[in-house]
C-alpha atoms as a PDB file:
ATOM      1  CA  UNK A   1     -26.663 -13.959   0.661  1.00  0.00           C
ATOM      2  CA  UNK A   2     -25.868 -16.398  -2.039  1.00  0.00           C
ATOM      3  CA  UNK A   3     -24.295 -13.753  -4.511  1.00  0.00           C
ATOM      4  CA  UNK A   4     -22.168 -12.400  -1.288  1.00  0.00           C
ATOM      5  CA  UNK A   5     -21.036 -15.933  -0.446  1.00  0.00           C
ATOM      6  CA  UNK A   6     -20.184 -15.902  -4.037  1.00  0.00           C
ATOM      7  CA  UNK A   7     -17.931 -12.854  -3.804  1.00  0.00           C
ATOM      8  CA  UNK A   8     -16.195 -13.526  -0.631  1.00  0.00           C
ATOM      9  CA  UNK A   9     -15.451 -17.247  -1.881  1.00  0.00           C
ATOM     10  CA  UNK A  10     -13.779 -16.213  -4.727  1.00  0.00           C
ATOM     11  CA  UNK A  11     -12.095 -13.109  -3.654  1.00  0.00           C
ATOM     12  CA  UNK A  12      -9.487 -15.462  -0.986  1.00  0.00           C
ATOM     13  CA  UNK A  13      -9.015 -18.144  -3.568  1.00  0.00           C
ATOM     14  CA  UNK A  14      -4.796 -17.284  -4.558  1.00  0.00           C
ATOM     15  CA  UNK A  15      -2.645 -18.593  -6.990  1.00  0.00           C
ATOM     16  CA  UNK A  16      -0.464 -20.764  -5.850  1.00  0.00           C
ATOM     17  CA  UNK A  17       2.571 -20.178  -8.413  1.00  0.00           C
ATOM     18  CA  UNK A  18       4.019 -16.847  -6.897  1.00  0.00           C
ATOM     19  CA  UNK A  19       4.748 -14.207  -9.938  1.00  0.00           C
ATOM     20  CA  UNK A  20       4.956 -11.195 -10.047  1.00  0.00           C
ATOM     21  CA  UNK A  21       4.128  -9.392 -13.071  1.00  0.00           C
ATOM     22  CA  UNK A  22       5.428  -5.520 -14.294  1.00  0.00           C
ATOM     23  CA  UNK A  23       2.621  -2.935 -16.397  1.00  0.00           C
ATOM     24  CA  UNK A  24       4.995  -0.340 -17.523  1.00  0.00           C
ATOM     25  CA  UNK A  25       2.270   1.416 -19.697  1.00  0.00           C
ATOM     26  CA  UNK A  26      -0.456   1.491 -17.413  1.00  0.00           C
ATOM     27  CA  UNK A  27      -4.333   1.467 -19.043  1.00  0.00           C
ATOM     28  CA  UNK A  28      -7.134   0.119 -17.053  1.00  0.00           C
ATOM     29  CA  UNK A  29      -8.137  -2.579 -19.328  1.00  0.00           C
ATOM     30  CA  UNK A  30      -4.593  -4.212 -19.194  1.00  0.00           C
ATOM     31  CA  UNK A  31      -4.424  -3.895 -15.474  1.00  0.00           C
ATOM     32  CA  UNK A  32      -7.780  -5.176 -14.676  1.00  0.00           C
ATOM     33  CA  UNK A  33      -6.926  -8.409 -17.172  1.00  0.00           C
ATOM     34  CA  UNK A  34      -4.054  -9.072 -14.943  1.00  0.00           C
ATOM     35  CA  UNK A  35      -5.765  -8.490 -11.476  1.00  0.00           C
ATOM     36  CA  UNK A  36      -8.029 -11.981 -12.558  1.00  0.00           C
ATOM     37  CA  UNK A  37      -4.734 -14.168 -12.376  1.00  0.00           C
ATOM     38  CA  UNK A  38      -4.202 -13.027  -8.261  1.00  0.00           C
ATOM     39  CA  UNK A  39      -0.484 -11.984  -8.901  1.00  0.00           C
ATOM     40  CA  UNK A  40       1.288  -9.421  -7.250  1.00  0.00           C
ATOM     41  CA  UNK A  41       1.644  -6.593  -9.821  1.00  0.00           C
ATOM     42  CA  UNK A  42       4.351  -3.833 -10.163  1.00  0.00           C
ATOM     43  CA  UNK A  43       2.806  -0.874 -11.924  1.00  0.00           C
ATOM     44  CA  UNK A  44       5.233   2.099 -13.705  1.00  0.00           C
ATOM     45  CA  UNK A  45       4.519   5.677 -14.980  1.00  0.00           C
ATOM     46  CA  UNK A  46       1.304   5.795 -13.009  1.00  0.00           C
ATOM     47  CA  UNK A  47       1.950   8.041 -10.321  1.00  0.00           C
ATOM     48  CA  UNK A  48       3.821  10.285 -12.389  1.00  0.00           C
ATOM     49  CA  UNK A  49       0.926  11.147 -14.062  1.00  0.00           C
ATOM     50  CA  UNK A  50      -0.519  12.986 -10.817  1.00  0.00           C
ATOM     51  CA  UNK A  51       1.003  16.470 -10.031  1.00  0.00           C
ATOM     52  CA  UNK A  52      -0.001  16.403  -6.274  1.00  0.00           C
ATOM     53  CA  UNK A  53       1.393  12.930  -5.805  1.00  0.00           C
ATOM     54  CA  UNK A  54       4.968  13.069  -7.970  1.00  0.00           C
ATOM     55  CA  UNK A  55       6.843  15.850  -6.252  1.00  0.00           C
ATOM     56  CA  UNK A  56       6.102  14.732  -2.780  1.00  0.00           C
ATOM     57  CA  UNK A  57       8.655  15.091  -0.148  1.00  0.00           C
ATOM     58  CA  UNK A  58       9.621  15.972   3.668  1.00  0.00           C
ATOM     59  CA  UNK A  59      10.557  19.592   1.582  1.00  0.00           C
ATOM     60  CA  UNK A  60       7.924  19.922  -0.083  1.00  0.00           C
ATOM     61  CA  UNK A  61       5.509  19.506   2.613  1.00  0.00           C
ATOM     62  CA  UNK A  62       6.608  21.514   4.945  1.00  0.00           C
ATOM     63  CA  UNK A  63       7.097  24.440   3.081  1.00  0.00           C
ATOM     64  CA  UNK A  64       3.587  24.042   1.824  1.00  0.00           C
ATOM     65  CA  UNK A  65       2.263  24.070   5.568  1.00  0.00           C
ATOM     66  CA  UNK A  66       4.781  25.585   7.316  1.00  0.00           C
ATOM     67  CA  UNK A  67       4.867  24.860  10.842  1.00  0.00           C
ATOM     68  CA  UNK A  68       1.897  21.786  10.411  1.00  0.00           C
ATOM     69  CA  UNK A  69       1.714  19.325  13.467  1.00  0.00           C
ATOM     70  CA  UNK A  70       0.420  16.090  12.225  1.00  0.00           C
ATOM     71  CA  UNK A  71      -2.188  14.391  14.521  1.00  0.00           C
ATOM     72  CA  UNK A  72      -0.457  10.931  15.268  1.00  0.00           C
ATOM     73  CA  UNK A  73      -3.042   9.083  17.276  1.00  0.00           C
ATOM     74  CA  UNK A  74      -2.715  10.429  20.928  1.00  0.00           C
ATOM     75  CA  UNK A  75       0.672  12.300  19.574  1.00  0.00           C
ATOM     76  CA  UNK A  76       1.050  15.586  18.258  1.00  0.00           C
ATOM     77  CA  UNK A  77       4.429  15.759  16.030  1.00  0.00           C
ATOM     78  CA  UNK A  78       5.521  18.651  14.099  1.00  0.00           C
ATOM     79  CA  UNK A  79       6.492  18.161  10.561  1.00  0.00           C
ATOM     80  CA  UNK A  80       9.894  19.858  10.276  1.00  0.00           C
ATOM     81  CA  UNK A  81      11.327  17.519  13.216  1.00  0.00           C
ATOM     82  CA  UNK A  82      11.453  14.973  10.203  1.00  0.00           C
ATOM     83  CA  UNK A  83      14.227  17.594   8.254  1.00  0.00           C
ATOM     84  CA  UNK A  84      16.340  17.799  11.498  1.00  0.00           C
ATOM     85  CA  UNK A  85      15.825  13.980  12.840  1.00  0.00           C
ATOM     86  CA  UNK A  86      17.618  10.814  11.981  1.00  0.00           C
ATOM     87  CA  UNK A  87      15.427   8.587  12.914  1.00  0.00           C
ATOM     88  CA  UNK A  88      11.661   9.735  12.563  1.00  0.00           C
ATOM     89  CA  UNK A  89       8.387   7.833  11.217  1.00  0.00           C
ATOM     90  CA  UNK A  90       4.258   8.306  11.170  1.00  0.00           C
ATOM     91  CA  UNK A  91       2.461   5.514   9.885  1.00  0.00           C
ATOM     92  CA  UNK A  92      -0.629   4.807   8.345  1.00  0.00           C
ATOM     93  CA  UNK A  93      -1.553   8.518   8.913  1.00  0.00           C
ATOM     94  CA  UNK A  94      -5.189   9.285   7.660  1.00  0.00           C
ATOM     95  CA  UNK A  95      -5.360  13.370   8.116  1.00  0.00           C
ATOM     96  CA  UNK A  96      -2.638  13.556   5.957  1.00  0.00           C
ATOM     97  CA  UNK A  97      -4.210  12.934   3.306  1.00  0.00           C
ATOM     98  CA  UNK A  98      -7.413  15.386   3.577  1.00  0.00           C
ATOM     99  CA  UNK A  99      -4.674  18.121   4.834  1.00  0.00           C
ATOM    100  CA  UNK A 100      -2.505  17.808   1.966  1.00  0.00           C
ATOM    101  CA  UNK A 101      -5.447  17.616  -0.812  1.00  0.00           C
ATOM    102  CA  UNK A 102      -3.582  14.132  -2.051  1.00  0.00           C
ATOM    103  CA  UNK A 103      -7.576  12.325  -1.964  1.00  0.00           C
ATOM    104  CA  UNK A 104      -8.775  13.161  -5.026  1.00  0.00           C
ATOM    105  CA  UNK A 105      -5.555  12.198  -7.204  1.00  0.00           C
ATOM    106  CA  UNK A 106      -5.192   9.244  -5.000  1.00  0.00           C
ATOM    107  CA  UNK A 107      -8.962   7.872  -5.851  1.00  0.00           C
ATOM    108  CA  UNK A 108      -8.259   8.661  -9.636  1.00  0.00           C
ATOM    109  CA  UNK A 109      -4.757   6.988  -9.739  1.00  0.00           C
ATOM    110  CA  UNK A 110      -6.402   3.524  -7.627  1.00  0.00           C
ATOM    111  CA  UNK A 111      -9.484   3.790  -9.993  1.00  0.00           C
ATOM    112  CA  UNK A 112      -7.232   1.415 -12.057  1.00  0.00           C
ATOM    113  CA  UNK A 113      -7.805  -1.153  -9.880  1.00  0.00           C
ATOM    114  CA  UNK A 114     -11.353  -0.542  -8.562  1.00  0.00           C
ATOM    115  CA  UNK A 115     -14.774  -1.597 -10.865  1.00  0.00           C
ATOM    116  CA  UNK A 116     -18.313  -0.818 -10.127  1.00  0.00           C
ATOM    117  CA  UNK A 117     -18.565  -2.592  -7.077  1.00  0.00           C
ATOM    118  CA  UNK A 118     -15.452  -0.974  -5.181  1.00  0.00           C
ATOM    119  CA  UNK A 119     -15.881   0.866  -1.502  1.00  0.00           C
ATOM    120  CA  UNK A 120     -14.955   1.523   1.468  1.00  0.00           C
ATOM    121  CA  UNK A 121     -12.173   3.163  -0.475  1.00  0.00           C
ATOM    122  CA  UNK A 122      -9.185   4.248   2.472  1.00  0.00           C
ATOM    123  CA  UNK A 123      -5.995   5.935   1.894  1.00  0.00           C
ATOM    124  CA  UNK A 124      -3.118   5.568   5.057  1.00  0.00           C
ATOM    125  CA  UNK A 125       0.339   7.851   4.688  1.00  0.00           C
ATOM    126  CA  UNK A 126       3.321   6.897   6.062  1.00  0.00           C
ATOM    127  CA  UNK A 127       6.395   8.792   6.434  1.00  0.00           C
ATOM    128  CA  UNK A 128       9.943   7.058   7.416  1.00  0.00           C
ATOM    129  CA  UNK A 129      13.430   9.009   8.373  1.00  0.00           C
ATOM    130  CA  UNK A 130      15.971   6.618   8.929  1.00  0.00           C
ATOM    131  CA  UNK A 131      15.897   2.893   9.146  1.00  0.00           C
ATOM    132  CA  UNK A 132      12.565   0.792   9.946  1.00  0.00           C
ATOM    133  CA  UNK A 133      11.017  -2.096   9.793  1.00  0.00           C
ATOM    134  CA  UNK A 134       7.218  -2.955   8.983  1.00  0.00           C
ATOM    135  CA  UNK A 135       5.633  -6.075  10.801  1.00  0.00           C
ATOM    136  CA  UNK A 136       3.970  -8.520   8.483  1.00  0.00           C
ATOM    137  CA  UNK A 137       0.461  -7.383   7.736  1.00  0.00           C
ATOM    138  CA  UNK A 138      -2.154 -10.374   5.897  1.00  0.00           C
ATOM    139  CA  UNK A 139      -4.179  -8.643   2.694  1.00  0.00           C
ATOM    140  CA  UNK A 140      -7.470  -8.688   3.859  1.00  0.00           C
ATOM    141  CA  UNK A 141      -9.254  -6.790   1.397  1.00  0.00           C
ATOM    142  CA  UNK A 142      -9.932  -7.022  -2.386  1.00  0.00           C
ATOM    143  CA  UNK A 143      -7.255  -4.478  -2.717  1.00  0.00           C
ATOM    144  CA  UNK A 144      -4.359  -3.415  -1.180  1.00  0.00           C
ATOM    145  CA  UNK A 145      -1.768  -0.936  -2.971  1.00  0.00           C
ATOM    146  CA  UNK A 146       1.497   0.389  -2.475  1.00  0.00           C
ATOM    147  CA  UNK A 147       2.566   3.624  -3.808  1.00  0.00           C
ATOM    148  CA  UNK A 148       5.987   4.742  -3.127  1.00  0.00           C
ATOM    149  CA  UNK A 149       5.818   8.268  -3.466  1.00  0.00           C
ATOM    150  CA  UNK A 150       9.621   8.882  -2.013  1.00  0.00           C
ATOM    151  CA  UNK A 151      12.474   7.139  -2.000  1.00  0.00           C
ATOM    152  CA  UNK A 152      12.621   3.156  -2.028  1.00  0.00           C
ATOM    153  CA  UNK A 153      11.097   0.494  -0.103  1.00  0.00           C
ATOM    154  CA  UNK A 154      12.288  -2.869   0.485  1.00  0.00           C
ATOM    155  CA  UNK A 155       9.130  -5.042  -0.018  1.00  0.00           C
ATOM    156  CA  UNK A 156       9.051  -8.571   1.266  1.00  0.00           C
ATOM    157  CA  UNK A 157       5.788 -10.900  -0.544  1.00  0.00           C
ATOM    158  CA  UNK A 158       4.647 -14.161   1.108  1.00  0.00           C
ATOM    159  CA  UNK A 159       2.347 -16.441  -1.047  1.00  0.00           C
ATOM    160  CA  UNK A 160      -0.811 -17.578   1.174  1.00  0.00           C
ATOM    161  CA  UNK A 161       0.451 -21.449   0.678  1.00  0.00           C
ATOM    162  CA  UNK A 162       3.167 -20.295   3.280  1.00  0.00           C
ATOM    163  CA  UNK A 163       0.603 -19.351   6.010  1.00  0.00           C
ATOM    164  CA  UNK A 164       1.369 -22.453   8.485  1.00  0.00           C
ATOM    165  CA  UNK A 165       5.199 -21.686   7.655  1.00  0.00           C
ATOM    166  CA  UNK A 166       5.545 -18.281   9.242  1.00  0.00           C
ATOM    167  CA  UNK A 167       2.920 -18.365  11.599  1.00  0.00           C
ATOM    168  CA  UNK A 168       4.476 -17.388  14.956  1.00  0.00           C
ATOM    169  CA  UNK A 169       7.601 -16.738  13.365  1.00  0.00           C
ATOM    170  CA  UNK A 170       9.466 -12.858  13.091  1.00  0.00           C
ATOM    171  CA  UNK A 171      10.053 -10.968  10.061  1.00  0.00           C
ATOM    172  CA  UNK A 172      13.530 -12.491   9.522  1.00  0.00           C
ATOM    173  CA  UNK A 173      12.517 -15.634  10.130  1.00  0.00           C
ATOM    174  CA  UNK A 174       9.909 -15.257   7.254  1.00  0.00           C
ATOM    175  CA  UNK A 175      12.134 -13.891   4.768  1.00  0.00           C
ATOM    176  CA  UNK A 176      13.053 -17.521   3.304  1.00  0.00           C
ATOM    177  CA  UNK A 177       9.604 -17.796   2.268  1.00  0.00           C
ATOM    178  CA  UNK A 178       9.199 -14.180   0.728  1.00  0.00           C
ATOM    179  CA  UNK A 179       9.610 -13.188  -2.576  1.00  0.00           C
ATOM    180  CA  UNK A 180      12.104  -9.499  -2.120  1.00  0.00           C
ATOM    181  CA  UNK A 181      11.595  -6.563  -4.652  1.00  0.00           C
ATOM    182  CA  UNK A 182      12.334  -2.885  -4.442  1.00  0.00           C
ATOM    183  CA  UNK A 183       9.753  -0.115  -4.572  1.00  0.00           C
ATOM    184  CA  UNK A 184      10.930   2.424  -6.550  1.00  0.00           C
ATOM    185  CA  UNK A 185       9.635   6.278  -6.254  1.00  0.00           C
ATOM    186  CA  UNK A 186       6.842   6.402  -9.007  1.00  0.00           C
ATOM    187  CA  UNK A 187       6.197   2.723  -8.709  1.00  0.00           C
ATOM    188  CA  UNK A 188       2.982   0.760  -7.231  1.00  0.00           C
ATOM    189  CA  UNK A 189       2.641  -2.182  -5.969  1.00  0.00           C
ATOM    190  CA  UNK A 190      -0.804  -4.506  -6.127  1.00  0.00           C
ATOM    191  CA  UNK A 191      -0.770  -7.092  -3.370  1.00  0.00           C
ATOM    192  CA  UNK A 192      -2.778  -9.883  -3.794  1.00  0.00           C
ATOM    193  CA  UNK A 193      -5.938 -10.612  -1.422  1.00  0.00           C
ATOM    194  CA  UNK A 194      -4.451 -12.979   1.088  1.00  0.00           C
ATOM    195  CA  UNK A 195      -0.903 -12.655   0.373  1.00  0.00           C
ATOM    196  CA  UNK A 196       1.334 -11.681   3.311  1.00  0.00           C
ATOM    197  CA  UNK A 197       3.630  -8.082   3.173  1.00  0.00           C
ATOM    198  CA  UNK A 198       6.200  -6.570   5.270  1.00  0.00           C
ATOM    199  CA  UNK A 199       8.746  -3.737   4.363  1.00  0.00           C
ATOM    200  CA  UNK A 200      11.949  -1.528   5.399  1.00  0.00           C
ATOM    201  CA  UNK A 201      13.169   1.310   4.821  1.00  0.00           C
ATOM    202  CA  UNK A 202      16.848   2.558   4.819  1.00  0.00           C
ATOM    203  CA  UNK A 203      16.470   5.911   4.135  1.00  0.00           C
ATOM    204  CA  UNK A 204      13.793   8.920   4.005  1.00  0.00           C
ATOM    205  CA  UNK A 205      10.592   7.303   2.579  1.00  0.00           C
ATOM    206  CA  UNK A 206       6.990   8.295   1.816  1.00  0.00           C
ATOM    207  CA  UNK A 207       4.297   5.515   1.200  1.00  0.00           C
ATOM    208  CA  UNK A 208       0.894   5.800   0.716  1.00  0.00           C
ATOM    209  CA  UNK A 209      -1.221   2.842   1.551  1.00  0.00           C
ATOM    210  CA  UNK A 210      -4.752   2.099  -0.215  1.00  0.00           C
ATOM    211  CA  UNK A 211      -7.457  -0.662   0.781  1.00  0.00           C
ATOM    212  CA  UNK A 212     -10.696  -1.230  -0.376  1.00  0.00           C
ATOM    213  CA  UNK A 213     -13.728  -3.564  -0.554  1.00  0.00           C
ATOM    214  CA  UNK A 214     -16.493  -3.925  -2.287  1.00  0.00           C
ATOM    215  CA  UNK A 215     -20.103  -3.907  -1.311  1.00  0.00           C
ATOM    216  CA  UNK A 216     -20.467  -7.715  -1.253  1.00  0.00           C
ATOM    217  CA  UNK A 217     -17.185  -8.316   0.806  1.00  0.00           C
ATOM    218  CA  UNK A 218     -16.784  -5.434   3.230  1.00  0.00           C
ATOM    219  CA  UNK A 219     -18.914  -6.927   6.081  1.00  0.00           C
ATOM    220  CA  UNK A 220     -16.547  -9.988   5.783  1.00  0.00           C
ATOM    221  CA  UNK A 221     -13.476  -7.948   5.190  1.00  0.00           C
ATOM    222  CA  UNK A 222     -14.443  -5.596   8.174  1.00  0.00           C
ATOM    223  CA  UNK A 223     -15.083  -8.685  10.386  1.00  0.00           C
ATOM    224  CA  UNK A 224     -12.663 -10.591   9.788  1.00  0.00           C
END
């Protein structure tokens, strides 16, 4: 109980002094150095080094499983509407990623960020045609990662000292207090535990969203 207490205290400490910091030659040593200071961290060349996750698109997924329906919650939805539709999106998908075979490159690429302790290890796809915006979502787990498979992202970062500043307020309303980036294709993003996200798109994007405990925190995590 101690050691957990332990674990769960220090994992939603933040830093207050919001920077974010770019790896653009990626090695686990340098990344896990960095993940001890609790900034948000922009990773490069990563992504690209995972054949099932670099030439992802609407395209190429369809004509991989031609005529595939992805299971939306209650909603079945075929894949090619997304080629012929303006204005399409699935989010936070889970099937996806099992159907398409993306899990295994998907735990090896986030193993950067993981140690020995790491689980509950989940991987959510989303998929946006045309323009949307994400509500503002509060880390909640030792990690959370963006990848940006497709396409851009407009990310929006909120330092945890802003909580009683946005609380109640929309997503434009919390933009003052955010710290804006773009998610380039290839690119992923480490968000903080604690730290506050939202994002848009503009365009045709594919994101893949990873959380994870580890076994000290998860009952917390899960419960809180």
């Amino acid at each position: 109980i101690i050691i957990s207490c332990k674990y769960n205290y220090d994992m939603i400490q933040f830093n207050q002094i919001t920077d974010i910091k770019e790896i653009h030659k990626a090695n686990k040593v340098h990344i896990q150095t960095e993940l001890k200071e609790k900034n948000p961290i922009i990773v490069h060349n990563l992504l690209s080094n995972y054949d099932s996750l670099k030439h992802i698109s609407i395209e190429s997924l369809n004509k991989s499983e031609p005529g595939y329906i992805i299971k939306d919650n209650q909603k079945l939805i075929a894949l090619d509407k997304f080629i012929t539709s303006d204005q399409m999106f699935i989010h936070n998908n889970t099937s996806m990623i099992s159907e398409f075979n993306l899990e295994s490159d998907l735990n090896t690429c986030s193993d950067y960020f993981h140690d020995k302790l790491s689980c509950n290890i989940k991987h959510y796809l989303s998929i946006y045609k045309g323009n949307h915006s994400i509500s503002c979502n509060k880390n909640k787990h030792n990690v959370t990662l963006l990848h940006q498979i497709y396409n851009q992202s407009i990310i929006y970062l909120i330092n945890p000292k802003h909580t009683e500043d946005i609380k109640g307020k929309s997503t434009e309303e919390i933009k003052k207090w955010s710290s804006k980036l773009m998610l380039d294709s290839g690119q992923i993003l480490y968000i903080p535990t604690e730290w506050f996200y939202f994002y848009e798109t503009k365009d045709t994007s594919i994101i893949v969203t990873t959380m994870s405990d580890n076994y000290f925190t998860c009952i917390f995590n899960t419960l809180r």
